[in-house]
N, C-alpha and C. Protein backbone atom coordinates (compact mmCIF):
# COMPACT_ATOMS: atom_id res chain seq x y z
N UNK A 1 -11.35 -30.47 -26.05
CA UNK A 1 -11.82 -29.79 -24.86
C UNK A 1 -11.92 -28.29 -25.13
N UNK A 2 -13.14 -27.45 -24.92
CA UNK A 2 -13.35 -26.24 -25.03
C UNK A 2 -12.82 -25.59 -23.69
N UNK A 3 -11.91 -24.34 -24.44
CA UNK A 3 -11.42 -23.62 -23.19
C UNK A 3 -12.17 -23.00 -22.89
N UNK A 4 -11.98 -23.24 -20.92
CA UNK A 4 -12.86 -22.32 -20.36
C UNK A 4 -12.91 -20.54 -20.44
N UNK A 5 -13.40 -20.58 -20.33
CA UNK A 5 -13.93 -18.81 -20.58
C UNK A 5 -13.68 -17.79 -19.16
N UNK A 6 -13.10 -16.35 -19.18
CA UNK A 6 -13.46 -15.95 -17.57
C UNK A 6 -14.29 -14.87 -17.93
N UNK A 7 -14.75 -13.85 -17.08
CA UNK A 7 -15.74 -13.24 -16.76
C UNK A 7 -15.18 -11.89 -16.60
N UNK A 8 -15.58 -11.48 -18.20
CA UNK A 8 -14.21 -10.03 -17.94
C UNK A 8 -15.25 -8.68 -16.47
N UNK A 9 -14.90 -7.99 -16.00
CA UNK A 9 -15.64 -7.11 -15.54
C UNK A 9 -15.33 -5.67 -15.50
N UNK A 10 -15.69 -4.77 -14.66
CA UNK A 10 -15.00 -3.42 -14.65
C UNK A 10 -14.84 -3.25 -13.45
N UNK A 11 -14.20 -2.23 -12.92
CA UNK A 11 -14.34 -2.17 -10.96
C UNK A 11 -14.70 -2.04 -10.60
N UNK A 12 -16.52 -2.04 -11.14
CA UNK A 12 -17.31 -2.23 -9.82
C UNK A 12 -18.16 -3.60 -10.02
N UNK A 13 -17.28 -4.83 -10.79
CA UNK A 13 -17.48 -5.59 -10.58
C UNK A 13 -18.74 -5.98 -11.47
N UNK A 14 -18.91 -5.40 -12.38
CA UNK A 14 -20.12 -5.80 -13.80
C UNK A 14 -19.59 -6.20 -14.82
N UNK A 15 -20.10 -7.10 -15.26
CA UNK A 15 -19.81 -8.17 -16.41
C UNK A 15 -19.55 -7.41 -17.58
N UNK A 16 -18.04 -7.21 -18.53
CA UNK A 16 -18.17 -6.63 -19.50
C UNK A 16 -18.28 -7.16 -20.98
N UNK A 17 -18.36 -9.01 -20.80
CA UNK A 17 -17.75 -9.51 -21.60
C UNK A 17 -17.14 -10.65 -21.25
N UNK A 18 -16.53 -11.94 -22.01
CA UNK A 18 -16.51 -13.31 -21.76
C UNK A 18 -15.01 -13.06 -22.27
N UNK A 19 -13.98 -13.76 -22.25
CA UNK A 19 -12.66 -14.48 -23.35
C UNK A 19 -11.78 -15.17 -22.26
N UNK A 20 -11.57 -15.79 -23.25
CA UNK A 20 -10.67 -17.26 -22.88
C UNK A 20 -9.56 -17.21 -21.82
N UNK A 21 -9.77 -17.95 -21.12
CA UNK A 21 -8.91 -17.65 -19.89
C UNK A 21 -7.10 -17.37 -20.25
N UNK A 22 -6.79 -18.01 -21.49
CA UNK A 22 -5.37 -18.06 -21.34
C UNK A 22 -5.41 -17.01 -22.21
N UNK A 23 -6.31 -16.29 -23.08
CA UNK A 23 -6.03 -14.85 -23.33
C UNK A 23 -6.36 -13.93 -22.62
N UNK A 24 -7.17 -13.82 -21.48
CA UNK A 24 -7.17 -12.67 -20.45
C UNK A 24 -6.06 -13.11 -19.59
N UNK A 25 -5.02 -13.94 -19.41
CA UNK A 25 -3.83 -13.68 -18.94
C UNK A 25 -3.06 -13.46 -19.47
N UNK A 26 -2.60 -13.67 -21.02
CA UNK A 26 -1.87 -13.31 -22.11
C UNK A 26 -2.36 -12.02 -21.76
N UNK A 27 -3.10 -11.40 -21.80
CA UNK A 27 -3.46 -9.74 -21.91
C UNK A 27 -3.61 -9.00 -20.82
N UNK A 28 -3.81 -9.53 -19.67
CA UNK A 28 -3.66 -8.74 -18.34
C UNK A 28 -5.07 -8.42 -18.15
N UNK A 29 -5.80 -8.71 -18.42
CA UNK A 29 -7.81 -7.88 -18.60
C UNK A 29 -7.73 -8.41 -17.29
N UNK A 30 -8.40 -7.38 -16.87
CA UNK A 30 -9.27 -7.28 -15.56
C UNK A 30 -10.64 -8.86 -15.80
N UNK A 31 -10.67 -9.62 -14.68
CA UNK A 31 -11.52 -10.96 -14.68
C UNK A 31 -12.21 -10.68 -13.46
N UNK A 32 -13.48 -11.47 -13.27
CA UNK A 32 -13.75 -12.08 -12.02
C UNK A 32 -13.38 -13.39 -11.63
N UNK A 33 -12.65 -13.58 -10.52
CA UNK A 33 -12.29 -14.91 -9.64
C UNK A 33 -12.80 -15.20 -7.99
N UNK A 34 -12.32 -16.08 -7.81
CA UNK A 34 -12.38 -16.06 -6.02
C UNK A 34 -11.48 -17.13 -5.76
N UNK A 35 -11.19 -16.62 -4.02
CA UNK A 35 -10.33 -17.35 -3.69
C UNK A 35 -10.73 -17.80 -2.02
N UNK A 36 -10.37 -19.34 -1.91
CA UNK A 36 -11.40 -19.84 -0.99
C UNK A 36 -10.13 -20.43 0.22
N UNK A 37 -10.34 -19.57 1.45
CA UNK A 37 -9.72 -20.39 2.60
C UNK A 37 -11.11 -21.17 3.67
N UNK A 38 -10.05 -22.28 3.41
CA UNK A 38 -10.60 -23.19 4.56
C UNK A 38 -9.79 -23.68 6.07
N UNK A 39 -10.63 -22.81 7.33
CA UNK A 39 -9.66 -23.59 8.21
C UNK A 39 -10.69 -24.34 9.08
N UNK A 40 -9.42 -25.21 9.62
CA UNK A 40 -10.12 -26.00 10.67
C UNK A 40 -10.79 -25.71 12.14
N UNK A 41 -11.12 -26.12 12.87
CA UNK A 41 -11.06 -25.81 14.55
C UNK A 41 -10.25 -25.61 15.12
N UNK A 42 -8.86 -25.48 14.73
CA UNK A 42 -7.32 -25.25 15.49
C UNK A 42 -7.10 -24.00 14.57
N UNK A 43 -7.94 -23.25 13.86
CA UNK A 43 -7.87 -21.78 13.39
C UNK A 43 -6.55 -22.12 12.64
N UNK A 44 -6.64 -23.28 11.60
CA UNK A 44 -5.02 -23.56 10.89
C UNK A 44 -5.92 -23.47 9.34
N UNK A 45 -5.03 -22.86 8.54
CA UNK A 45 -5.23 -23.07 7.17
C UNK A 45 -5.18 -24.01 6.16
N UNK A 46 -6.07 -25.02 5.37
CA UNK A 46 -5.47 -25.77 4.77
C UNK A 46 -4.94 -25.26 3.33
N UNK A 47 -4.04 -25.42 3.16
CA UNK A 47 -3.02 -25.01 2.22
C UNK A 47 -2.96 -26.04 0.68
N UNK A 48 -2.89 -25.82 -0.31
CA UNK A 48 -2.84 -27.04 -1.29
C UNK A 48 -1.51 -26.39 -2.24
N UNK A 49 -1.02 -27.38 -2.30
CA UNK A 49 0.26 -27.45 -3.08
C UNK A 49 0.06 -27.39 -4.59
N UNK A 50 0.13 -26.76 -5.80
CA UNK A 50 -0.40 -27.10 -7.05
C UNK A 50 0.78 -28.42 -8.19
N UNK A 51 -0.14 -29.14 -8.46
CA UNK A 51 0.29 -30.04 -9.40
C UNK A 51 1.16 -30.07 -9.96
N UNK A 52 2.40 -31.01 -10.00
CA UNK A 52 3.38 -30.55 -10.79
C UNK A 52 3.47 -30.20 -12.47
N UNK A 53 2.39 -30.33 -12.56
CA UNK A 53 2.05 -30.47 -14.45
C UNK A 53 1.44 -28.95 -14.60
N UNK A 54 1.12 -28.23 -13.55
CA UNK A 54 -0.02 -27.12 -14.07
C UNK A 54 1.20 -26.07 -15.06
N UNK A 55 0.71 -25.51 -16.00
CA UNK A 55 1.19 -24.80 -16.69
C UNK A 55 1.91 -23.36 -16.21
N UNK A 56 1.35 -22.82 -15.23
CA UNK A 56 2.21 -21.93 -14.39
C UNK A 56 1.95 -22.35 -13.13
N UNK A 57 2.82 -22.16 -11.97
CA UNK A 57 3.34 -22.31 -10.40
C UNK A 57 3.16 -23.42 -10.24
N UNK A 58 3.58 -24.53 -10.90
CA UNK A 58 3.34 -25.88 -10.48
C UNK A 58 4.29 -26.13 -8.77
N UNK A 59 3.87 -26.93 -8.40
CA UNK A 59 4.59 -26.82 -6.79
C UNK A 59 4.79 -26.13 -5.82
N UNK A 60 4.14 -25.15 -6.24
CA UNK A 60 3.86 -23.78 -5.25
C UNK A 60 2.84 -24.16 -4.39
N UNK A 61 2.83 -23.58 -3.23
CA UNK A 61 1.83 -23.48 -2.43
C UNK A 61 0.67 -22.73 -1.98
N UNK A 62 -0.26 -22.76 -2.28
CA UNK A 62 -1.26 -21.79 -1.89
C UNK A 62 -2.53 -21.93 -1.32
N UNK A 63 -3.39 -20.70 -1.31
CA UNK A 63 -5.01 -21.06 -0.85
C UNK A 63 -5.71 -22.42 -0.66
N UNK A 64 -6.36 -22.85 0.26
CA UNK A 64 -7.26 -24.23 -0.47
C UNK A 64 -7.65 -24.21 -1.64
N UNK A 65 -8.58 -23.37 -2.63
CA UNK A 65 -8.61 -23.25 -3.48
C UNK A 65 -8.88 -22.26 -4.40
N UNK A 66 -8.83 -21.84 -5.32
CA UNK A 66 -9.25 -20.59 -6.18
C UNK A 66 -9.10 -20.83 -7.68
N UNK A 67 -9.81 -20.39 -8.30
CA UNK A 67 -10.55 -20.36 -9.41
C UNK A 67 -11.48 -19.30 -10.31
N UNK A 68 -12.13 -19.67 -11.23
CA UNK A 68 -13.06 -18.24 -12.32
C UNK A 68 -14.58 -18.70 -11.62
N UNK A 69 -15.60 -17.52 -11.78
CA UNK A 69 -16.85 -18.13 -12.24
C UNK A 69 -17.03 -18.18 -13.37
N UNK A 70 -18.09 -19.14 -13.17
CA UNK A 70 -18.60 -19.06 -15.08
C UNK A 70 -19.94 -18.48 -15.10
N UNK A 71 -20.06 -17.72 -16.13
CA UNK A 71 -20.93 -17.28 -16.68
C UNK A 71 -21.98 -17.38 -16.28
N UNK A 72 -22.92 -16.47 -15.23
CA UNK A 72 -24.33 -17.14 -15.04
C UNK A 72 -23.97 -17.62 -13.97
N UNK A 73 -22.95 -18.12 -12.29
CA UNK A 73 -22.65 -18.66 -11.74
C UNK A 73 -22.12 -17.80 -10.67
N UNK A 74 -23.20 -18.11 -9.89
CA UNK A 74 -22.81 -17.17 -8.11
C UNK A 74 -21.43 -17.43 -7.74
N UNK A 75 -21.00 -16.34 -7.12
CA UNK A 75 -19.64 -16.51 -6.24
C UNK A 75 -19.45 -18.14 -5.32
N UNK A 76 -20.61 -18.12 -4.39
CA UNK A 76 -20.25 -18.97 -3.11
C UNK A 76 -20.61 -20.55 -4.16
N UNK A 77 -21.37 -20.32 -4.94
CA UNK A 77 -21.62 -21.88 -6.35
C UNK A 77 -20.26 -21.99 -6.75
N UNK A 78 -19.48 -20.72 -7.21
CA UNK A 78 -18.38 -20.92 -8.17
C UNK A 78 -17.43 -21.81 -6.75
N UNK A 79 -16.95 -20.89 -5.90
CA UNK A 79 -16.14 -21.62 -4.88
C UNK A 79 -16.45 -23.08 -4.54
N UNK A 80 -17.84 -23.44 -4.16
CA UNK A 80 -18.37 -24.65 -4.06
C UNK A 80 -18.02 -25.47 -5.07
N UNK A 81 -18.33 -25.81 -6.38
CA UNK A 81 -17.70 -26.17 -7.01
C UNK A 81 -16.65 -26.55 -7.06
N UNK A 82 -15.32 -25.46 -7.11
CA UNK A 82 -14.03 -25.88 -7.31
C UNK A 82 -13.62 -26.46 -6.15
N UNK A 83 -14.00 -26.14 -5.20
CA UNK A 83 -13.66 -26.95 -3.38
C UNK A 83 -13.98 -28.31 -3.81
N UNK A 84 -14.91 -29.02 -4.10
CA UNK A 84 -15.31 -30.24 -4.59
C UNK A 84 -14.48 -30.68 -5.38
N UNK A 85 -13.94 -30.41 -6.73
CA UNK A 85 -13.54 -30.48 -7.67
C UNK A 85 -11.97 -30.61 -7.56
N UNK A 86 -11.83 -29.77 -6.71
CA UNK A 86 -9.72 -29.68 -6.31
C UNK A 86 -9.05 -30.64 -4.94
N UNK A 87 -9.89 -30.55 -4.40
CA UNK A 87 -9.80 -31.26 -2.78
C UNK A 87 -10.91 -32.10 -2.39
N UNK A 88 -12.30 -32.27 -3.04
CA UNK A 88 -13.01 -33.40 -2.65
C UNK A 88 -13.86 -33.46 -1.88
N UNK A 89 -14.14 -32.04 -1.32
CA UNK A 89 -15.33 -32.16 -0.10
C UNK A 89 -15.73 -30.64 -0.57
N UNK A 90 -17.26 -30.63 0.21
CA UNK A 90 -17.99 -29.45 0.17
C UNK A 90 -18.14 -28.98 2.05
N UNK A 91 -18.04 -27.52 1.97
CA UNK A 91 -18.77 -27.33 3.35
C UNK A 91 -19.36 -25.93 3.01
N UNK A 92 -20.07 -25.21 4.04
CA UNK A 92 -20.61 -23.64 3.72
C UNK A 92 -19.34 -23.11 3.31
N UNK A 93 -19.92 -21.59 2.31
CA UNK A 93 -18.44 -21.10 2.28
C UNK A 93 -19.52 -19.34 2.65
N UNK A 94 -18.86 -18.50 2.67
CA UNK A 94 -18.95 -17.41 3.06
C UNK A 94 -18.33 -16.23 2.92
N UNK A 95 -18.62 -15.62 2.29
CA UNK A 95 -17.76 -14.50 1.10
C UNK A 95 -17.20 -13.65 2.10
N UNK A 96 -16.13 -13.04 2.22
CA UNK A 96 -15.84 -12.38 3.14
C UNK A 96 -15.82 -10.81 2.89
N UNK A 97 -14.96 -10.51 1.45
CA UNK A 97 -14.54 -9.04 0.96
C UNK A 97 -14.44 -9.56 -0.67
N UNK A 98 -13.87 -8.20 -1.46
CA UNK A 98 -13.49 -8.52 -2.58
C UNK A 98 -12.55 -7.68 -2.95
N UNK A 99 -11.57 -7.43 -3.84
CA UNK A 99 -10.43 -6.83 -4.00
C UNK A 99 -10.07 -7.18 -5.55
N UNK A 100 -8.98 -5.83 -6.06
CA UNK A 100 -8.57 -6.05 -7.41
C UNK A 100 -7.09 -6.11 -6.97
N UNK A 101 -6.45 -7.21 -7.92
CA UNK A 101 -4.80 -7.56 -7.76
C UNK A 101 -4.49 -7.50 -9.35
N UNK A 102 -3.20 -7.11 -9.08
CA UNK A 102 -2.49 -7.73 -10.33
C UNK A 102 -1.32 -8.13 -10.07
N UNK A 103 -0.59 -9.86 -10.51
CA UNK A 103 0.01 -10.23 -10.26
C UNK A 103 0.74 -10.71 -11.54
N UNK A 104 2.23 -10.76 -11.87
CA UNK A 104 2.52 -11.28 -13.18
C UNK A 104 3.08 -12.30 -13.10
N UNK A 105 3.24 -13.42 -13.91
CA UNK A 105 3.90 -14.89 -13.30
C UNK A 105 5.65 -15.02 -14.29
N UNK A 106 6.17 -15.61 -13.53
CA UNK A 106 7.31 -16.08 -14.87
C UNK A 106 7.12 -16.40 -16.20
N UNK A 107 6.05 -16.84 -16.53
CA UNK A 107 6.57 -17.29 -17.59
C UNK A 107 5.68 -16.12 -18.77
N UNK A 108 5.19 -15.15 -18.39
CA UNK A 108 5.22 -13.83 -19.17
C UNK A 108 3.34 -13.70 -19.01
N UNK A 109 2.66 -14.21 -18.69
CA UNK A 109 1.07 -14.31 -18.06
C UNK A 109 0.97 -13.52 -16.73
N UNK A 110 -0.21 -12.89 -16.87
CA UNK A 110 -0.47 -12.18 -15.76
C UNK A 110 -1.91 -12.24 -15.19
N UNK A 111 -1.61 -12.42 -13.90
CA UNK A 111 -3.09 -12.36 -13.17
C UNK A 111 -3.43 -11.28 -12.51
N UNK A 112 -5.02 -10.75 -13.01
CA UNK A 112 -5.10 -9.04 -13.21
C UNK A 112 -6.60 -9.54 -12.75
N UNK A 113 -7.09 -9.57 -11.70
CA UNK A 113 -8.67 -10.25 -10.66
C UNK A 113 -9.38 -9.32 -10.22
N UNK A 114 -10.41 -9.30 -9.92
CA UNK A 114 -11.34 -8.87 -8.85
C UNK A 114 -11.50 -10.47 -8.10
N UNK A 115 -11.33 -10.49 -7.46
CA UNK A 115 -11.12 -11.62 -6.53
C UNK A 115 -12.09 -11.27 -5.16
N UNK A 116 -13.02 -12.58 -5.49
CA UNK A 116 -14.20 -12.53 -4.05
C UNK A 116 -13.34 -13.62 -3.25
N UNK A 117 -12.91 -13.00 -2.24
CA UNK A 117 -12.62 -13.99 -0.89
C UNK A 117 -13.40 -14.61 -0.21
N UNK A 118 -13.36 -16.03 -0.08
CA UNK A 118 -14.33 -16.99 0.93
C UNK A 118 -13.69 -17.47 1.94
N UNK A 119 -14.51 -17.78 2.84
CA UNK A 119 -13.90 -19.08 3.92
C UNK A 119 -15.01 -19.56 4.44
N UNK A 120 -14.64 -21.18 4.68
CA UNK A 120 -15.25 -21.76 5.17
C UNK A 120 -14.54 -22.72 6.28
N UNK A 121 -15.15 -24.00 6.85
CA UNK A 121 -14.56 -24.46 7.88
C UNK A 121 -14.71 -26.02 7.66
N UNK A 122 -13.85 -27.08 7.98
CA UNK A 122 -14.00 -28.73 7.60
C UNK A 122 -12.63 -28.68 8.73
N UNK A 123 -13.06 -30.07 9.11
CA UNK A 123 -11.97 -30.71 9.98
C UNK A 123 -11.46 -31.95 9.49
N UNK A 124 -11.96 -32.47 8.43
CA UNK A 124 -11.36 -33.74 8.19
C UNK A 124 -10.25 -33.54 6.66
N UNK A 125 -10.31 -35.03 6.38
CA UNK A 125 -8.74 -34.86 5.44
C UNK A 125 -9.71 -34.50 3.66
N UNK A 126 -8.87 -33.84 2.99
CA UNK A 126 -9.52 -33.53 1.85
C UNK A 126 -9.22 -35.04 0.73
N UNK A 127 -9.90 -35.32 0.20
CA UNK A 127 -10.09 -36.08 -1.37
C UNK A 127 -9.71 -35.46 -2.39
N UNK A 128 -7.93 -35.57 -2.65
CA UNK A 128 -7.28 -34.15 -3.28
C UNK A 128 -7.78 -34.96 -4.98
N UNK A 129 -7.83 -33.85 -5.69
CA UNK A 129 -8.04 -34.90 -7.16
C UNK A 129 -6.32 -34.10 -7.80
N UNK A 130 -5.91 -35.76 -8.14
CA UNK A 130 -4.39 -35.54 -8.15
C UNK A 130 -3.75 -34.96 -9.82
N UNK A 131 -5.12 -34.30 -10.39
CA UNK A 131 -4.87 -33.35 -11.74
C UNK A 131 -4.97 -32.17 -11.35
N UNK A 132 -4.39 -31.56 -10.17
CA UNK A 132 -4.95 -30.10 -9.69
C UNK A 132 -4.22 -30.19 -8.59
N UNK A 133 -3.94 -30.84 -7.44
CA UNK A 133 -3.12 -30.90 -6.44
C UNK A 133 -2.06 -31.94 -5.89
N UNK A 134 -0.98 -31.71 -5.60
CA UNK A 134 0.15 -32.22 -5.71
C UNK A 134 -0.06 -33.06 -4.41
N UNK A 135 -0.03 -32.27 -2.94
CA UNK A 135 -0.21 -32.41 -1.49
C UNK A 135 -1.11 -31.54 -0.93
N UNK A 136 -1.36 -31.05 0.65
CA UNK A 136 -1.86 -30.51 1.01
C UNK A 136 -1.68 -30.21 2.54
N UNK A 137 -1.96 -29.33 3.39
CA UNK A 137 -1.31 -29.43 4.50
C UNK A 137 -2.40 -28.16 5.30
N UNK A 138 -2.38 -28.83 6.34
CA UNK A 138 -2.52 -27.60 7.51
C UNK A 138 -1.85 -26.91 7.82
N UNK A 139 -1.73 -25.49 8.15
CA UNK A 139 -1.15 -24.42 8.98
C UNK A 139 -1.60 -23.21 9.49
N UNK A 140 -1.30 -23.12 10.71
CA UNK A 140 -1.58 -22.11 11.64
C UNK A 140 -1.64 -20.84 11.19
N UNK A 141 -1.99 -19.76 10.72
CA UNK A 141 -2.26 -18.49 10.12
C UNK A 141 -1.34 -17.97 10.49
N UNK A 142 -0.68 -17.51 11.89
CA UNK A 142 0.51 -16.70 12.22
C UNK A 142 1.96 -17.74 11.40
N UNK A 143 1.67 -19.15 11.10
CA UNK A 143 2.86 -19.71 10.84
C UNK A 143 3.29 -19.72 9.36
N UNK A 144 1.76 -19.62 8.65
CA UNK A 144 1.72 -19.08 7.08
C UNK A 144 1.96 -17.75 6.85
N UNK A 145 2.61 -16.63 7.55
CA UNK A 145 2.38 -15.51 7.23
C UNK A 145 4.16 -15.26 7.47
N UNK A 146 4.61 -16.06 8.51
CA UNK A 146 6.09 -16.05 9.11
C UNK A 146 6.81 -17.17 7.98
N UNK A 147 6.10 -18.39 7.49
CA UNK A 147 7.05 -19.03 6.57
C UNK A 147 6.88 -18.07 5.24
N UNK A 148 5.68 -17.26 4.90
CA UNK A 148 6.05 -16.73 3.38
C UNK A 148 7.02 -15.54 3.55
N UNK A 149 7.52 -14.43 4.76
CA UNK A 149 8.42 -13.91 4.61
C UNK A 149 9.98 -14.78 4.27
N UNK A 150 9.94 -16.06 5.36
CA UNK A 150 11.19 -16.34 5.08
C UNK A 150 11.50 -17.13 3.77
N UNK A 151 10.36 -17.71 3.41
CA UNK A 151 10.35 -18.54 2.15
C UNK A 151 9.40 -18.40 0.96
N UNK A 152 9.63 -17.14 0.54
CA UNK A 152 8.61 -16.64 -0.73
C UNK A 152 8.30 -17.46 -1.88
N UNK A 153 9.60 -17.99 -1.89
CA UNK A 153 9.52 -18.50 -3.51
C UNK A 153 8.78 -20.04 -3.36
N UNK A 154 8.28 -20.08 -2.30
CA UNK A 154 7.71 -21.68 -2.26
C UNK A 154 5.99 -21.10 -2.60
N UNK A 155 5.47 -20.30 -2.34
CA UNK A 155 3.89 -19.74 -2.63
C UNK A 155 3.94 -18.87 -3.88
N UNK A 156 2.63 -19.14 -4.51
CA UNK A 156 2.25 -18.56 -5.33
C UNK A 156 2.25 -16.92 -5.12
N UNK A 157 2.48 -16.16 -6.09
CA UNK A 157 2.63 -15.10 -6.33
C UNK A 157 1.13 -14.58 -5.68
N UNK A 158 0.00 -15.06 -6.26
CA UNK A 158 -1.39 -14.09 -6.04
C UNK A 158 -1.74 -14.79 -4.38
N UNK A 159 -1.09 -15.71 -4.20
CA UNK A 159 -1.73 -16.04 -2.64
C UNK A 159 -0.54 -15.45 -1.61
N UNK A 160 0.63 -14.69 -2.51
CA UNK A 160 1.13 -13.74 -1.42
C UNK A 160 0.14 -12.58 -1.14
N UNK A 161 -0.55 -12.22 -2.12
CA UNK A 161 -0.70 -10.71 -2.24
C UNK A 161 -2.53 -10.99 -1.67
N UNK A 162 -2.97 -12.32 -1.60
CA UNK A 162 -4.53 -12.74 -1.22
C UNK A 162 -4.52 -12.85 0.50
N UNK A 163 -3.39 -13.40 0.51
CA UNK A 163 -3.31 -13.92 2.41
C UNK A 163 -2.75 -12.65 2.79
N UNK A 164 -2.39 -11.55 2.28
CA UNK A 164 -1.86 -10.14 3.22
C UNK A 164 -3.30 -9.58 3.60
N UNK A 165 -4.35 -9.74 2.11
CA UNK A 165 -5.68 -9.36 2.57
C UNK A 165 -6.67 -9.58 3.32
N UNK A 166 -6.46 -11.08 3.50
CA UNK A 166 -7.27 -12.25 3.87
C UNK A 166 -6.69 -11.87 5.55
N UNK A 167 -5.20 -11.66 6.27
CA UNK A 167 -4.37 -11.68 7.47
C UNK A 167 -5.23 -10.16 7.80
N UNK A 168 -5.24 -9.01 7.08
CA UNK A 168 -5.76 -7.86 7.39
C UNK A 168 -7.38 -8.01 7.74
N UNK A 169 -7.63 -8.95 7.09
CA UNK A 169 -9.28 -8.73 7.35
C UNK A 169 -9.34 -9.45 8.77
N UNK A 170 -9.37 -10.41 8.98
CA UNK A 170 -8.74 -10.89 10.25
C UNK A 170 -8.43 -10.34 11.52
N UNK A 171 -7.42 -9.34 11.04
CA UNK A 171 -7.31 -8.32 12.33
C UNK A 171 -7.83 -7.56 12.79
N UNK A 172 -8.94 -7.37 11.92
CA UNK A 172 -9.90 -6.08 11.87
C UNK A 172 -11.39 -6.67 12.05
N UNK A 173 -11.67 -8.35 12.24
CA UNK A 173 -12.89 -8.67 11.92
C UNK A 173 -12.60 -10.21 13.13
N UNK A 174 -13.15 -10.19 13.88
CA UNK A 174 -13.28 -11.32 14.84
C UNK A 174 -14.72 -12.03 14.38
N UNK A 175 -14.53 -13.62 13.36
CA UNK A 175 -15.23 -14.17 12.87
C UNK A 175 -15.81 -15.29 13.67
């Protein structure tokens, strides 16, 4: 299996260059990603738990989904894609903002993004594919924002620092 590749860029978001995903986290390089919330009609988040096998944050909880583009591959395609691919269904998605993070994980890898934020909207149950997600769950936005103060260590590191952005845009943007 050929490793996938990410999409190195600069900060304003232009392509500088291609390398291997587990060496632009070995190295901290600035990438392009996105990260995709989906809520329902009860304005609740669906949340996906990651796999217990994934190589970093296995069992953590985070975003519906997020992921790289590839090469040659629109933002709202790239999200589309992995929404299909992680949970099993497609719906519109809709870019919201974009932002640079850097986040470092335990086990000595770091996630260093320009990260395009999406959301879109589905009411029914997702088709989780069970090499990528563990469980999955609904929750209320004020109730995801009150369980990650009291319970940090259950969410991923970059979907602490994605949902503070994602909660701000929100307050500031009646969608």
């Amino acid at each position: 299996m050929i490793e996938e590749k990410v999409i190195l860029v600069n900060e304003q978001d232009e392509q500088i260059g291609l390398m291997p995903k587990l060496e632009a986290h070995e190295k901290a390089v600035l990438h392009r990603a996105f990260s995709v919330f989906v809520l329902n009609k009860n304005n609740e988040i669906m949340l996906q738990q990651r796999a217990h096998h994934k190589y970093h944050s296995p069992l953590l909880w985070t975003n519906t989904c997020c992921s790289h583009q590839r090469e040659g591959e629109a933002n709202i395609q790239a999200g589309t894609r992995r929404l299909q691919e992680e949970m099993g269904f497609v719906t519109e998605l809709k870019e919201l903002f974009h932002f640079i993070y850097k986040a470092p994980f335990d086990n000595g890898l770091t996630e260093h993004e320009l990260d395009h934020v999406m959301i879109g909207y589905f009411n029914d149950e997702p088709q989780i594919n069970d090499d990528e997600v563990e469980s999955w769950k609904w929750m209320a936005i004020d109730d995801v924002k009150t369980d990650m103060e009291q319970n940090p260590d259950i969410y991923t590191v970059w979907f602490k620092i994605i949902f503070d952005e994602f909660y701000h845009f929100l307050e500031d943007h009646k969608l």
